[in-house]
Protein backbone atom coordinates (compact mmCIF):
# COMPACT_ATOMS: atom_id res chain seq x y z
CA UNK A 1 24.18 -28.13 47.38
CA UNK A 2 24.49 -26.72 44.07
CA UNK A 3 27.31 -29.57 43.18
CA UNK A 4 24.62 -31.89 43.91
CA UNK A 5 22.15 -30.82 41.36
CA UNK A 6 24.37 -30.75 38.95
CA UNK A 7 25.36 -34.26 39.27
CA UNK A 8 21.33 -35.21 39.53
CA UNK A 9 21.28 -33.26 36.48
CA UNK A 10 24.53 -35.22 34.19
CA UNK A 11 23.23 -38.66 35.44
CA UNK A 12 19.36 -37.61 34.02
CA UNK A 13 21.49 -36.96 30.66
CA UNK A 14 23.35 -40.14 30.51
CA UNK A 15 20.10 -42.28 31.34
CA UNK A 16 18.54 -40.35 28.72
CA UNK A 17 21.32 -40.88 25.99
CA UNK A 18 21.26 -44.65 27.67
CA UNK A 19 17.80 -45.03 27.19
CA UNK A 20 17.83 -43.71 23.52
CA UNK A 21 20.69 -45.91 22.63
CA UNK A 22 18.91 -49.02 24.44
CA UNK A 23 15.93 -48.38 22.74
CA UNK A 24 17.03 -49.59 18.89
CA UNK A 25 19.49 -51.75 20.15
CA UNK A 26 16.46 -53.81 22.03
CA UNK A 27 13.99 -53.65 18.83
CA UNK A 28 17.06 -54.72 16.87
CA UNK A 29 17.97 -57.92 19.37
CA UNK A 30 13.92 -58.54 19.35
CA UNK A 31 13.73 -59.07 15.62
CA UNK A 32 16.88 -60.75 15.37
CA UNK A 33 15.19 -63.30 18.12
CA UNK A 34 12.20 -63.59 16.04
CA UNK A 35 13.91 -63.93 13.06
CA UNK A 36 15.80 -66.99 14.29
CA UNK A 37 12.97 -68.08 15.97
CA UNK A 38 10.77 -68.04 12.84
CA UNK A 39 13.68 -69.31 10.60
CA UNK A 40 14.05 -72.55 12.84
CA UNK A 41 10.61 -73.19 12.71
CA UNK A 42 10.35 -72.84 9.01
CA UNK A 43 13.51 -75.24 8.76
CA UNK A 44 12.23 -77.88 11.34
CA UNK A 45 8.81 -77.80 9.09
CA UNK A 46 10.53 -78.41 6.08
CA UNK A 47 12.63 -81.04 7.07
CA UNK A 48 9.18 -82.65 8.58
CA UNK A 49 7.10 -82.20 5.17
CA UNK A 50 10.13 -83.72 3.14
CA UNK A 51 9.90 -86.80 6.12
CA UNK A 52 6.29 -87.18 5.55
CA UNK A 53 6.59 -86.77 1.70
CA UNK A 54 9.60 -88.22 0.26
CA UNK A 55 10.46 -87.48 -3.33
């Protein structure tokens, strides 16, 4: 029984050290979507202001 706890007890560890890891890694992957996101946008209006006002 004891081997069991133990092994409860390593695979609480690694899902903690998982979870800590995951956590940056997702705010990191959610910026970088907004960022594209946001940069696209900003291109596509661009390219639609130059269409509606050429120079």
């Amino acid at each position: 029984m004891r081997e069991r706890a133990t092994e409860t007890r390593e695979k609480e560890i690694l899902m903690q050290q998982y979870m800590s890891l995951a956590m940056p890694l997702m705010a990191v992957a959610g910026l970088g979507v907004a960022f594209a996101l946001g940069l696209t946008m900003y291109r596509n209006g661009r390219q639609k202001e130059k269409e509606n006002h050429p120079d």
